[in-house]
PDB file of N, CA and C in Angstrom:
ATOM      1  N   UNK A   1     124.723 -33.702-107.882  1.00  0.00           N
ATOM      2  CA  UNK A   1     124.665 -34.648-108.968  1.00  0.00           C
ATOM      3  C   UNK A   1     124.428 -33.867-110.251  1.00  0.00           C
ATOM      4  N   UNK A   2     125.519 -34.056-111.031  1.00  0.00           N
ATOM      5  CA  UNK A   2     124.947 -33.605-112.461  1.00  0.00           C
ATOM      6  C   UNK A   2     124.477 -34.106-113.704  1.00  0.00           C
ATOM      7  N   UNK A   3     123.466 -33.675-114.389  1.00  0.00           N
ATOM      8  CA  UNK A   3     123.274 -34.422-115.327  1.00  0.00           C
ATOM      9  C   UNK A   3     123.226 -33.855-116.556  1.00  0.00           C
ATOM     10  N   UNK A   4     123.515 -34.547-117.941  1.00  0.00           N
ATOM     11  CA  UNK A   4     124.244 -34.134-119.037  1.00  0.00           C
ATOM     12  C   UNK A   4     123.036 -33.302-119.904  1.00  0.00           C
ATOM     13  N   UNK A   5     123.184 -32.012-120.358  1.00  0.00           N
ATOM     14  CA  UNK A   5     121.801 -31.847-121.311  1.00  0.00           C
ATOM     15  C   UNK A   5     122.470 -32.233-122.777  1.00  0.00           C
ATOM     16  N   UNK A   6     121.204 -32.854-123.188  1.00  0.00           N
ATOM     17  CA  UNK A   6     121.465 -33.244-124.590  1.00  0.00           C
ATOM     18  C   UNK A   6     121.195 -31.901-125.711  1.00  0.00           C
ATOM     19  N   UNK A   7     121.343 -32.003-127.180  1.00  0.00           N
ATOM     20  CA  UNK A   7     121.563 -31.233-128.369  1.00  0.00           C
ATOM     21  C   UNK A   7     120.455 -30.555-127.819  1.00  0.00           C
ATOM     22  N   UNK A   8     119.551 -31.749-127.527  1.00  0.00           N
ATOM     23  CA  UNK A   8     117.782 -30.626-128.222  1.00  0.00           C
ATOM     24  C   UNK A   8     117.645 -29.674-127.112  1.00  0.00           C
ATOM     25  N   UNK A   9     118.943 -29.838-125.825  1.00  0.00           N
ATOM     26  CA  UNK A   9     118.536 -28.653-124.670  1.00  0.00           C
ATOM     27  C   UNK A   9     117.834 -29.424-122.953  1.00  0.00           C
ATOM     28  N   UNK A  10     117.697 -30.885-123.453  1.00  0.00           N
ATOM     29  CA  UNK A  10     117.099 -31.612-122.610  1.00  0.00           C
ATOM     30  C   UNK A  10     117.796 -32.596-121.029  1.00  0.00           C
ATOM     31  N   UNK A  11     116.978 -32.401-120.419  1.00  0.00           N
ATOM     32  CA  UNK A  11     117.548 -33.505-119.292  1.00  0.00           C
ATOM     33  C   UNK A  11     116.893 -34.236-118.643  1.00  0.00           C
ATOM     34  N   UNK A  12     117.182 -35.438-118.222  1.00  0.00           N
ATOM     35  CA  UNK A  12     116.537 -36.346-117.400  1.00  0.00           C
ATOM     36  C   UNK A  12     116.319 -35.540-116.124  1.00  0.00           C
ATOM     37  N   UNK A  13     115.212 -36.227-115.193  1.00  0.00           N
ATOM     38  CA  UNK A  13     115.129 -35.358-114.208  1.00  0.00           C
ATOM     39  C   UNK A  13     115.375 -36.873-113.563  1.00  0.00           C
ATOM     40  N   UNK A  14     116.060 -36.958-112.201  1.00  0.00           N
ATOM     41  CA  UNK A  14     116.051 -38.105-111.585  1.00  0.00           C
ATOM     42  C   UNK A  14     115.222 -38.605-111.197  1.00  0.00           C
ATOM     43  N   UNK A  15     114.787 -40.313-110.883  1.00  0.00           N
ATOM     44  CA  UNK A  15     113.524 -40.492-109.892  1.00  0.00           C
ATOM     45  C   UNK A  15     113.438 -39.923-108.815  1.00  0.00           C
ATOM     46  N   UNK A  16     114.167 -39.711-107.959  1.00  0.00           N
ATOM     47  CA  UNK A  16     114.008 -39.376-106.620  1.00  0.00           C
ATOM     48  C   UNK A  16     113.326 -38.072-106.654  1.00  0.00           C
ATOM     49  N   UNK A  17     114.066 -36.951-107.098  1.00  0.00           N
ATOM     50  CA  UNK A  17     113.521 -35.686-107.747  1.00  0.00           C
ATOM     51  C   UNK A  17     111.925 -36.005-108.016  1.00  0.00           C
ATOM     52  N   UNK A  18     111.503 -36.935-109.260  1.00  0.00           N
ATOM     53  CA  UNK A  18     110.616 -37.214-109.801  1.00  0.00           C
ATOM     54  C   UNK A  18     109.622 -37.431-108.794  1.00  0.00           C
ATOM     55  N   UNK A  19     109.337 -38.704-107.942  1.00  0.00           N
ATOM     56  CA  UNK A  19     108.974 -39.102-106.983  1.00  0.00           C
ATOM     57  C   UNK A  19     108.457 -38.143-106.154  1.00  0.00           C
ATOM     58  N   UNK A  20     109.488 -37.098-105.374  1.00  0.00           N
ATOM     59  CA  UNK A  20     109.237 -36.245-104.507  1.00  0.00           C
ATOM     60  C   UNK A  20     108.292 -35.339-104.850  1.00  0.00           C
ATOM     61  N   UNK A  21     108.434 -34.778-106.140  1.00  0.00           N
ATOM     62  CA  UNK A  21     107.706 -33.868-106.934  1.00  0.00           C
ATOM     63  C   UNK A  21     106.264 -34.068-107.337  1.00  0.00           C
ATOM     64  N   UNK A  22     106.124 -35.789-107.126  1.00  0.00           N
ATOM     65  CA  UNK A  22     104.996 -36.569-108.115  1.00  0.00           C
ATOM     66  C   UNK A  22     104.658 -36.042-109.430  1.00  0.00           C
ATOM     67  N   UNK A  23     105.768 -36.227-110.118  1.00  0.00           N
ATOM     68  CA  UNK A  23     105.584 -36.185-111.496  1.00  0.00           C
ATOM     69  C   UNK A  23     105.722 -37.448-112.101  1.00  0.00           C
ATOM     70  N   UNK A  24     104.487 -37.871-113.080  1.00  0.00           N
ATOM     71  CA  UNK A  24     104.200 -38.700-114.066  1.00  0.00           C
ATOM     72  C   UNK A  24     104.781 -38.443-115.124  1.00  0.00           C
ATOM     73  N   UNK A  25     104.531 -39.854-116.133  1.00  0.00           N
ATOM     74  CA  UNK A  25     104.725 -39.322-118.030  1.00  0.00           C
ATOM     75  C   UNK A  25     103.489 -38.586-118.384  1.00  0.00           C
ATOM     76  N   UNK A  26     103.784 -37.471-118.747  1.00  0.00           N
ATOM     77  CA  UNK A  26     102.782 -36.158-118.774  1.00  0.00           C
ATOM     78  C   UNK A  26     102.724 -34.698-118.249  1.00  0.00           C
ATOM     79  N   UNK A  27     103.046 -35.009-117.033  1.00  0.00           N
ATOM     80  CA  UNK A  27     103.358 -33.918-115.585  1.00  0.00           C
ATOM     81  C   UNK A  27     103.894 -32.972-116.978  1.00  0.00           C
ATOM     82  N   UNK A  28     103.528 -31.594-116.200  1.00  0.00           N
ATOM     83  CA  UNK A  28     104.371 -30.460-116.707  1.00  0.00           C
ATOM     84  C   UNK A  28     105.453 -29.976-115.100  1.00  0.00           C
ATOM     85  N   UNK A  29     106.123 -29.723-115.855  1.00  0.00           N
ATOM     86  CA  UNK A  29     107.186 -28.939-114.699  1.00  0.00           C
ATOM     87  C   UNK A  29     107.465 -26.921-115.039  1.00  0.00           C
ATOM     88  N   UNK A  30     108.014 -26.198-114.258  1.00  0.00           N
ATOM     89  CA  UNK A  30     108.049 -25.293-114.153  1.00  0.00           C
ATOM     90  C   UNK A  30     109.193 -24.708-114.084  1.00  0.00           C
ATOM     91  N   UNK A  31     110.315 -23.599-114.589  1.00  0.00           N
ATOM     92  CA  UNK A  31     111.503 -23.463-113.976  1.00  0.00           C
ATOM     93  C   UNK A  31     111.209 -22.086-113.444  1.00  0.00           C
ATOM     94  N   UNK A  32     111.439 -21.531-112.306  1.00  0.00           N
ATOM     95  CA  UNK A  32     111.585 -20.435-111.237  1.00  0.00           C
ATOM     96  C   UNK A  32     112.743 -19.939-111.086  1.00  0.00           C
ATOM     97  N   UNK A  33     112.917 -18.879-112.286  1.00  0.00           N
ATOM     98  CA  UNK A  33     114.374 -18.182-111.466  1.00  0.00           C
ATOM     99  C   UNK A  33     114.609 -17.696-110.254  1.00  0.00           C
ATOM    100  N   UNK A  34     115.599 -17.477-109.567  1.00  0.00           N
ATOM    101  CA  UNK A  34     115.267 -17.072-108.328  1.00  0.00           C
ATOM    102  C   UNK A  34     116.381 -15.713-108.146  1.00  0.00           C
ATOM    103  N   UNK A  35     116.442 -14.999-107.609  1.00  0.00           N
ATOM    104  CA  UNK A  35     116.978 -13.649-107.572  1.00  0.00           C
ATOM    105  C   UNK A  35     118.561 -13.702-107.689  1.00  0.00           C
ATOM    106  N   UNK A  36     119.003 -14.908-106.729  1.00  0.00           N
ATOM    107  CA  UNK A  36     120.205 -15.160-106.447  1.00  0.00           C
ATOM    108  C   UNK A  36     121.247 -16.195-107.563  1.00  0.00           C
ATOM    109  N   UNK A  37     120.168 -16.250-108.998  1.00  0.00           N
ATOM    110  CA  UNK A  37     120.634 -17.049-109.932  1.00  0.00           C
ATOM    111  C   UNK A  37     120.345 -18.525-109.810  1.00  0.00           C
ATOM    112  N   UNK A  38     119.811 -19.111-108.844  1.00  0.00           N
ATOM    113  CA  UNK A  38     119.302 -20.081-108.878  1.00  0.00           C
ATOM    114  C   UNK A  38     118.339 -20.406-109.745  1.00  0.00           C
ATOM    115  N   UNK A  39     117.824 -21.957-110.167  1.00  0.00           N
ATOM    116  CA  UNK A  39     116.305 -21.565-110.879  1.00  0.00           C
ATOM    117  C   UNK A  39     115.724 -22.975-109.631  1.00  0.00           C
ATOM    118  N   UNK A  40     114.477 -22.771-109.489  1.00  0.00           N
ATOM    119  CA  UNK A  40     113.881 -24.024-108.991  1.00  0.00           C
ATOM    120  C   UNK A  40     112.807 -24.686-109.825  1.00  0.00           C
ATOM    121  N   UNK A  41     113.119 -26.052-109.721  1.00  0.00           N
ATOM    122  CA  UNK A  41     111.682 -27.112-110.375  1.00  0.00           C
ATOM    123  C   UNK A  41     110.890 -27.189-109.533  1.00  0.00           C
ATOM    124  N   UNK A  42     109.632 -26.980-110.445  1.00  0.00           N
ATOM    125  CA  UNK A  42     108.328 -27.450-109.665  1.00  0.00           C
ATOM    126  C   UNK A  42     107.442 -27.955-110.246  1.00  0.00           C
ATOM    127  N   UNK A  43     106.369 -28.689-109.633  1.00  0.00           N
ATOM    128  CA  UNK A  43     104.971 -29.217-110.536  1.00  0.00           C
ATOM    129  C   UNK A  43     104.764 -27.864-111.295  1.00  0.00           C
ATOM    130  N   UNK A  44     104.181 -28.227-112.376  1.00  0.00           N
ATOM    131  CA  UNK A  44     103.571 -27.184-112.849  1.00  0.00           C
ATOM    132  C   UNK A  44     101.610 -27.418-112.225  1.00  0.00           C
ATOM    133  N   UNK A  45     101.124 -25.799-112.407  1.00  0.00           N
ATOM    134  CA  UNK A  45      99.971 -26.146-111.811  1.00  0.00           C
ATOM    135  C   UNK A  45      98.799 -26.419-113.031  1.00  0.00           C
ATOM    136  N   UNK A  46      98.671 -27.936-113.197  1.00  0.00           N
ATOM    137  CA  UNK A  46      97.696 -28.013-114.589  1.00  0.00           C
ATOM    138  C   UNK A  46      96.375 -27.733-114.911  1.00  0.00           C
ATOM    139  N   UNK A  47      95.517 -26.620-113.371  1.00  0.00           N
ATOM    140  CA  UNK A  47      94.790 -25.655-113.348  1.00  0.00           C
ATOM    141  C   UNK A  47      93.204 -26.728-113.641  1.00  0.00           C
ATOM    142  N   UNK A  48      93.301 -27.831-113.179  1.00  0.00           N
ATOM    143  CA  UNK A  48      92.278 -28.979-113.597  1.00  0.00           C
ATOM    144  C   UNK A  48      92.219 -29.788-114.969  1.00  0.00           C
ATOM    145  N   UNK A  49      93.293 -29.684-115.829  1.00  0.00           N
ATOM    146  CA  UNK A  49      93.334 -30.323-117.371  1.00  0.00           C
ATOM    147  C   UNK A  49      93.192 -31.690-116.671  1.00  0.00           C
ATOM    148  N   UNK A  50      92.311 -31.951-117.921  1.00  0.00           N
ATOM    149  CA  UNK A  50      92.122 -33.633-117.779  1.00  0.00           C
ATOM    150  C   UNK A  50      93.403 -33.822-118.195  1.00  0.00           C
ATOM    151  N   UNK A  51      93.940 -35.241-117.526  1.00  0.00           N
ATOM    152  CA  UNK A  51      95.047 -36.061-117.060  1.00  0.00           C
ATOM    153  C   UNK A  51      95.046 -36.882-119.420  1.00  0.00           C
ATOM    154  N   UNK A  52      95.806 -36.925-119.574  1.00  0.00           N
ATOM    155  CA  UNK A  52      95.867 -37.641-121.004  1.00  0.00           C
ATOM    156  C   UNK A  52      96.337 -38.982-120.566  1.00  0.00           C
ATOM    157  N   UNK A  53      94.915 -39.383-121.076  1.00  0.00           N
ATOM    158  CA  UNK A  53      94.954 -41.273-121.249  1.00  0.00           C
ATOM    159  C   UNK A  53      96.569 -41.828-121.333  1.00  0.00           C
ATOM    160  N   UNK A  54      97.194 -41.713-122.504  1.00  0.00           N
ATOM    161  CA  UNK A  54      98.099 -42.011-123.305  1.00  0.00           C
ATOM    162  C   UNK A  54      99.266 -42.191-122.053  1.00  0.00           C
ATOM    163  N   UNK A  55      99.472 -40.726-121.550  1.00  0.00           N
ATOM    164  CA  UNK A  55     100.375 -40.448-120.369  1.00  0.00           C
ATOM    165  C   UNK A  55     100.216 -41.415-119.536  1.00  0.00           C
ATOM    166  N   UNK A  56      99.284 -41.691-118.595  1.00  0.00           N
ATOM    167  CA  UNK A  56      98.694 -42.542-117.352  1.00  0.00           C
ATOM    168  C   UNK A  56      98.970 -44.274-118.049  1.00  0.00           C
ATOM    169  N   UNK A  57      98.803 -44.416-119.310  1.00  0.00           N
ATOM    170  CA  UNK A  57      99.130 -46.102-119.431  1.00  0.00           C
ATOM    171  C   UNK A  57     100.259 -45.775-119.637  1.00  0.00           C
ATOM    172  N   UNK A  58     101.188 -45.015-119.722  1.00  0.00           N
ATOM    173  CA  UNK A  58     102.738 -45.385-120.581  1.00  0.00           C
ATOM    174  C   UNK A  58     103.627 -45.597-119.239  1.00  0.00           C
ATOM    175  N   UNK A  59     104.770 -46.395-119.716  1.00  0.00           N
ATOM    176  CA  UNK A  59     105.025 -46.530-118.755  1.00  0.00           C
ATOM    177  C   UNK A  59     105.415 -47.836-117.592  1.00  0.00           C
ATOM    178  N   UNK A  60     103.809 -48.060-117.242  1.00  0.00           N
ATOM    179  CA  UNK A  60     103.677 -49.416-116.892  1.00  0.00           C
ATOM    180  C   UNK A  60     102.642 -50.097-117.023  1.00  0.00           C
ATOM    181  N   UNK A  61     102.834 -51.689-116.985  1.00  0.00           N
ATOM    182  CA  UNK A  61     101.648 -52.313-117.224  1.00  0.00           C
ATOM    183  C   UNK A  61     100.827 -52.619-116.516  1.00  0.00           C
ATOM    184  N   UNK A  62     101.445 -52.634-114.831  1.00  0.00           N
ATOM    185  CA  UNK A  62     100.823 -52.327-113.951  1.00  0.00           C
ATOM    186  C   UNK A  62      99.783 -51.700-113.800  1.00  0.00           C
ATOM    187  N   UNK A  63      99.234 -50.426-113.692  1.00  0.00           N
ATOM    188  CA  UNK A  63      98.336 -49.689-114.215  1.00  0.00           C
ATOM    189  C   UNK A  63      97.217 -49.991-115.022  1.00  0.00           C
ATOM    190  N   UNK A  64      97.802 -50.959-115.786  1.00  0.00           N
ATOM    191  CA  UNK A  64      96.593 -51.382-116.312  1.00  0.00           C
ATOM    192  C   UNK A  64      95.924 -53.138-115.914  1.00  0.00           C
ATOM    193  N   UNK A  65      96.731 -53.591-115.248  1.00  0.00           N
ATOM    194  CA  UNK A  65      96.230 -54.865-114.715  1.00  0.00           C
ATOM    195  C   UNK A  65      95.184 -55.282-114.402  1.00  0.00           C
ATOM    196  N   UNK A  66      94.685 -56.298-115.049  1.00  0.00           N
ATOM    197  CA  UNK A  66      93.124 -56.768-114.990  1.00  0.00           C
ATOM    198  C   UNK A  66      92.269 -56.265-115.396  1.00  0.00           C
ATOM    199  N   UNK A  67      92.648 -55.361-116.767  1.00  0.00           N
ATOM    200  CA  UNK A  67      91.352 -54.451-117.563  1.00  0.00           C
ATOM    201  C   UNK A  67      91.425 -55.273-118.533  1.00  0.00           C
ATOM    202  N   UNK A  68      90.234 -55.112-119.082  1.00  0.00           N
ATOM    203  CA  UNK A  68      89.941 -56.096-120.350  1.00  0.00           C
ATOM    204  C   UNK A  68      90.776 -55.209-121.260  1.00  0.00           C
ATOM    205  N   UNK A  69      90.687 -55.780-122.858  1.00  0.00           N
ATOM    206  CA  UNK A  69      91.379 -55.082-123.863  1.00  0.00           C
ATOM    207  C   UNK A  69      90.512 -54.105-124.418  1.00  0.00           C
ATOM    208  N   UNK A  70      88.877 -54.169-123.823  1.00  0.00           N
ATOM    209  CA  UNK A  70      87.825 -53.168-123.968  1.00  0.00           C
ATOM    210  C   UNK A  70      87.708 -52.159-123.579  1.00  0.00           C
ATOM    211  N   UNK A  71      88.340 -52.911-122.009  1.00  0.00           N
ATOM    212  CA  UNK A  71      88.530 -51.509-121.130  1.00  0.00           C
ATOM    213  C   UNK A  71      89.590 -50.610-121.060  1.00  0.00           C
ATOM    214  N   UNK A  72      90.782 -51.217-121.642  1.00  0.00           N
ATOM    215  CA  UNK A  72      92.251 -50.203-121.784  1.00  0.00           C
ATOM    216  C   UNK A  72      91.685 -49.183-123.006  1.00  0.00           C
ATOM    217  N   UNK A  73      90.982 -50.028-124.303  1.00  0.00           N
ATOM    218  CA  UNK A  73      90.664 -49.144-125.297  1.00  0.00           C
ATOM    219  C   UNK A  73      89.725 -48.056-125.058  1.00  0.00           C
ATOM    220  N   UNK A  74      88.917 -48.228-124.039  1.00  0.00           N
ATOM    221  CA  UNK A  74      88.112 -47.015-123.693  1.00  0.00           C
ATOM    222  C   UNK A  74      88.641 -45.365-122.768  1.00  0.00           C
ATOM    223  N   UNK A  75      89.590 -46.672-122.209  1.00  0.00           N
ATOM    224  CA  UNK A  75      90.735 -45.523-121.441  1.00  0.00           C
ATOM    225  C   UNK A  75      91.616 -44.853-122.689  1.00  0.00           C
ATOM    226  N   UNK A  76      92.224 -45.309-123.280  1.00  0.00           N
ATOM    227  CA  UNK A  76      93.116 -44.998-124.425  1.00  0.00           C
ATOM    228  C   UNK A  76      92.169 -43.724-124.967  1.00  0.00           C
ATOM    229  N   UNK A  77      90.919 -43.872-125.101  1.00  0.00           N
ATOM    230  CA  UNK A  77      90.337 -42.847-126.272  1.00  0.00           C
ATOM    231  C   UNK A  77      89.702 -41.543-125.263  1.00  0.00           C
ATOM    232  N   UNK A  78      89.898 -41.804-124.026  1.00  0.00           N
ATOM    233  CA  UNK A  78      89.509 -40.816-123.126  1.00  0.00           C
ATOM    234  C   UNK A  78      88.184 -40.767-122.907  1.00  0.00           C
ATOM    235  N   UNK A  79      87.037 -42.164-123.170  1.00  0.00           N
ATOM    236  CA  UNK A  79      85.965 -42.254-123.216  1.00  0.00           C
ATOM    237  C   UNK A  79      85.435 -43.203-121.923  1.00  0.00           C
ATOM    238  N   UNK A  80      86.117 -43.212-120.932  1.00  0.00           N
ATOM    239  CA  UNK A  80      85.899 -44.094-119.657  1.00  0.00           C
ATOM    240  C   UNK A  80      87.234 -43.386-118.731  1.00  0.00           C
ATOM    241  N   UNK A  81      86.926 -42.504-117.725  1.00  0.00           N
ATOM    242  CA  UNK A  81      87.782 -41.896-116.999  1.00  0.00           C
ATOM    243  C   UNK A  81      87.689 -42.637-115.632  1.00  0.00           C
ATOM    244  N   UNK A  82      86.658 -43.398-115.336  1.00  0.00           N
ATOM    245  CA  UNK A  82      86.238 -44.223-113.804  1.00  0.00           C
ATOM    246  C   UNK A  82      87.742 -45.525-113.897  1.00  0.00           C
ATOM    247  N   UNK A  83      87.371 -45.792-114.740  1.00  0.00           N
ATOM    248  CA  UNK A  83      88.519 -46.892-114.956  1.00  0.00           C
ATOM    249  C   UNK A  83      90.068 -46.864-114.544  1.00  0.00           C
TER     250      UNK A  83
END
């Protein structure tokens, strides 16, 4: 399957890809050349960085279902991580 890179150099990565990989809006990825000219994707390893609020609500609303508008805002500012 191919997919088109745009001007800025960019490409969608597919869900399935995505999925398998468990990459979120946020995830870093990795490219691995490989000897034989290949390159491979991978998680990148984010070495324990806190996860960014912003990333974790975008997306869906799901995720945030049944939080007050107190409690999304506390998530939003990175000041309630239990949530």
């Amino acid at each position: 399957m191919g997919m088109p890179v745009t001007v800025k150099g960019q490409v969608t990565i597919p869900k399935p890809i995505r999925d398998r990989l468990g990459l979120a809006p946020g995830s870093r990825v990795e490219f691995v050349p490989q000897p034989d000219g290949r390159v491979v994707l991978q998680k990148a390893d984010e070495g324990g960085a806190k996860p960014d609020p912003f990333a974790q609500a975008m997306g869906s609303a799901t995720a945030l279902k049944g939080m007050t508008t107190d409690e999304i805002m506390l998530l939003l500012r990175g000041e309630r991580e239990d949530l």
